[in-house]
Protein backbone atom coordinates (compact mmCIF):
# COMPACT_ATOMS: atom_id res chain seq x y z
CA UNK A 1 86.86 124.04 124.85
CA UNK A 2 87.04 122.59 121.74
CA UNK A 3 87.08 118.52 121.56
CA UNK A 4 89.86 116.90 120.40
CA UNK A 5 89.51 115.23 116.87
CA UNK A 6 90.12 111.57 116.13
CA UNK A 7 92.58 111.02 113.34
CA UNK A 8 93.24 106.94 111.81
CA UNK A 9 96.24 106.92 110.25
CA UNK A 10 97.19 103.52 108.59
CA UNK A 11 101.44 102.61 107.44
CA UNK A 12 102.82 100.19 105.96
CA UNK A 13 106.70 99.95 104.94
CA UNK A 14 108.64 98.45 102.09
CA UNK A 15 112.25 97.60 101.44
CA UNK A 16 113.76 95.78 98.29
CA UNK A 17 116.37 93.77 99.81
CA UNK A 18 117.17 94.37 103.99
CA UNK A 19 118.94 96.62 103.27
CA UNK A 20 117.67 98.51 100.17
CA UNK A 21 115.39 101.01 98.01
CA UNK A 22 112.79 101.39 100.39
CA UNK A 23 109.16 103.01 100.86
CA UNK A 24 106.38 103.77 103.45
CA UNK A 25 103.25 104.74 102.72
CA UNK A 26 100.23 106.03 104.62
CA UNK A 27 96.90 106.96 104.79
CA UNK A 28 95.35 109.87 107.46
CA UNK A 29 91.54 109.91 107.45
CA UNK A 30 89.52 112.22 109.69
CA UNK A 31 86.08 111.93 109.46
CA UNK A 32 85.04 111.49 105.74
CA UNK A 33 88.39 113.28 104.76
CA UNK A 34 91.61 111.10 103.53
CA UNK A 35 94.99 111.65 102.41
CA UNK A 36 97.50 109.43 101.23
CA UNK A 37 101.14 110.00 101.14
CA UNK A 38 104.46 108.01 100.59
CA UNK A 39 108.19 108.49 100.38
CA UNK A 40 111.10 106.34 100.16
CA UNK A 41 114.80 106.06 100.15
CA UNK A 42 117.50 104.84 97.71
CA UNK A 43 119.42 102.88 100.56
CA UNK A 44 116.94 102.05 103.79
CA UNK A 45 116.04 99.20 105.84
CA UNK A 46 112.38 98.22 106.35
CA UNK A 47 112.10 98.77 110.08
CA UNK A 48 113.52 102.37 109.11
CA UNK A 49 110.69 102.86 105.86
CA UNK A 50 107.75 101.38 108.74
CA UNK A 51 108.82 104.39 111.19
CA UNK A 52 109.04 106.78 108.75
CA UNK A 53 105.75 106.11 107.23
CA UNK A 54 103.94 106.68 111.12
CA UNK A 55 106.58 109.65 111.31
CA UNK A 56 105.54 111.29 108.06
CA UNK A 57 101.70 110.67 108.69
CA UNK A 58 101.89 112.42 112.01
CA UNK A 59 103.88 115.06 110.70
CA UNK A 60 100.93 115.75 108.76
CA UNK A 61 98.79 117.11 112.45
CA UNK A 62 98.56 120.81 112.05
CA UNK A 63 97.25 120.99 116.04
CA UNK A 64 97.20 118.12 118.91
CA UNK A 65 94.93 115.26 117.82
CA UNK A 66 93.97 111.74 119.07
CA UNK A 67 95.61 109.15 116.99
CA UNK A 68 94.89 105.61 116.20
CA UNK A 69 97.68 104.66 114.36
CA UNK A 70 97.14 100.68 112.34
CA UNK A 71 100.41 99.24 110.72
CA UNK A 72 101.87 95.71 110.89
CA UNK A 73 105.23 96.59 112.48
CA UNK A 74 105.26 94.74 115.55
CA UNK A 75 108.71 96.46 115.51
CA UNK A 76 106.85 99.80 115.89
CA UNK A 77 103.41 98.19 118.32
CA UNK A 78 105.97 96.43 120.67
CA UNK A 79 108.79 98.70 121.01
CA UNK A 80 106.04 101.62 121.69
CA UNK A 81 103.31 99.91 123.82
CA UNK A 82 105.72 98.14 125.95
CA UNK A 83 107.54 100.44 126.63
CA UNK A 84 110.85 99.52 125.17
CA UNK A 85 111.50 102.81 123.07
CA UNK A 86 111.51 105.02 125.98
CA UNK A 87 113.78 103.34 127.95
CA UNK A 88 116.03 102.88 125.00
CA UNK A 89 115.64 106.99 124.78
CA UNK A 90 115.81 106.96 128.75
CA UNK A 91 119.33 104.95 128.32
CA UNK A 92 120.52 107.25 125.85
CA UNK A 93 119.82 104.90 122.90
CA UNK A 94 121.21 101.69 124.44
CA UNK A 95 119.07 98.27 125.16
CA UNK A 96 119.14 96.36 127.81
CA UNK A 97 121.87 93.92 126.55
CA UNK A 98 123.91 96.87 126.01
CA UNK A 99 123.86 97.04 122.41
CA UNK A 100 122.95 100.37 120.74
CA UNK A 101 119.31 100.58 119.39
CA UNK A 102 119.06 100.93 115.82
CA UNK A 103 117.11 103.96 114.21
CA UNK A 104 117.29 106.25 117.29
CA UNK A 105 117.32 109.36 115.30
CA UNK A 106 113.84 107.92 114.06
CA UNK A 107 112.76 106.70 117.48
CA UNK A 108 113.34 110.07 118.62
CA UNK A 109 111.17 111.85 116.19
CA UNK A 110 108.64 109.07 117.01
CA UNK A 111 108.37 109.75 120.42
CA UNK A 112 108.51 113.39 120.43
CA UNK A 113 105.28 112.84 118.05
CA UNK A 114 104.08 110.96 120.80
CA UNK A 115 104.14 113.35 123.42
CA UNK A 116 101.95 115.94 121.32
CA UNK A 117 99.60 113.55 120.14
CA UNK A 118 97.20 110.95 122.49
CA UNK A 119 98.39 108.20 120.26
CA UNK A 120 97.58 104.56 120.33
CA UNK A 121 98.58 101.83 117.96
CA UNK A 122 97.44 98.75 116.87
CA UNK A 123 98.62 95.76 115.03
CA UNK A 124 97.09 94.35 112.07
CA UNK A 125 98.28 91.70 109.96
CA UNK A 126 99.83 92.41 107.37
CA UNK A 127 99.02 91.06 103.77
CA UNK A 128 95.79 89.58 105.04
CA UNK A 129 93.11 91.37 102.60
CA UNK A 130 93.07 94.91 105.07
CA UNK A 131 92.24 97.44 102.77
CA UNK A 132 94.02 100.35 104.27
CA UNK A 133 96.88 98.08 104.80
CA UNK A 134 96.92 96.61 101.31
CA UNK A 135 97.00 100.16 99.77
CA UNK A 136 99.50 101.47 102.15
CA UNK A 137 101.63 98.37 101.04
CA UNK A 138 101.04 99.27 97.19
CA UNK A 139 102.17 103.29 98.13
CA UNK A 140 105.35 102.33 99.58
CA UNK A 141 106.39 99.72 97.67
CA UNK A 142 105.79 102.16 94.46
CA UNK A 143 107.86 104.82 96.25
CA UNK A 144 110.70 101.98 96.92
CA UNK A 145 110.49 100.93 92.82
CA UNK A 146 111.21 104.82 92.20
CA UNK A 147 115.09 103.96 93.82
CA UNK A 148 115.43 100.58 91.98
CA UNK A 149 118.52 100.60 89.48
């Protein structure tokens, strides 16, 4: 059997105002092989542009890979390794004080992704001289400028 390949992918998001134009970018490296890709939206929040950037990136997977996915969304780290997200999805989309969580049509994609992938994620601070970081930040915050009036 074949062995499963290690893929990094690093996000970052961007939003002009909260909310805003908005942009993710991200990076996918496999080996000595890397890809970068961004997107954004004319009207987004940043939570939704950090999601969308992991989303996007593991879109990318062609076949079931291991993941190490580095971004500096503790909205994203948290709400994944602590479980939060699935229970929200568990609760049909409601927290714990009742209130509907936000971006479950994103969350949902998210985890889905999960369950194909082994994925782990990791923190990293943001805007603290990480490379991959840094030039995901520059790729989405281009892609946001793209919906500035």
């Amino acid at each position: 059997m074949a062995e499963t390949k290690t893929v990094y992918i690093f996000t970052d998001g961007a939003c002009s105002g909260n909310p805003g134009p908005g942009g993710w970018g991200a990076i996918l490296r496999y080996g000595e092989k890397e890809a970068e890709f961004s997107g954004g939206e004319p009207h987004t929040t940043n939570n939704r542009m950090e999601l969308l950037g992991v989303i996007n990136a593991l879109e990318k997977l062609n076949r079931p890979c291991k993941v190490v996915v580095q971004t500096d969304s503790k909205y994203i780290v948290d709400s994944v390794t602590k479980g939060w997200a699935a229970s929200w999805r568990r609760n049909n989309w409601v927290k714990s004080d009742k209130k509907p969580a936000l971006n479950a049509d994103l969350w949902e994609r998210l985890l889905d992704l999960c369950e194909t992938h082994e994925v782990s994620f990791n923190w990293i601070k943001g805007h603290a001289g990480h490379e991959e970081n840094e030039r995901c930040d520059k790729l989405a915050v281009t892609a946001a400028a793209e919906y500035k009036n």
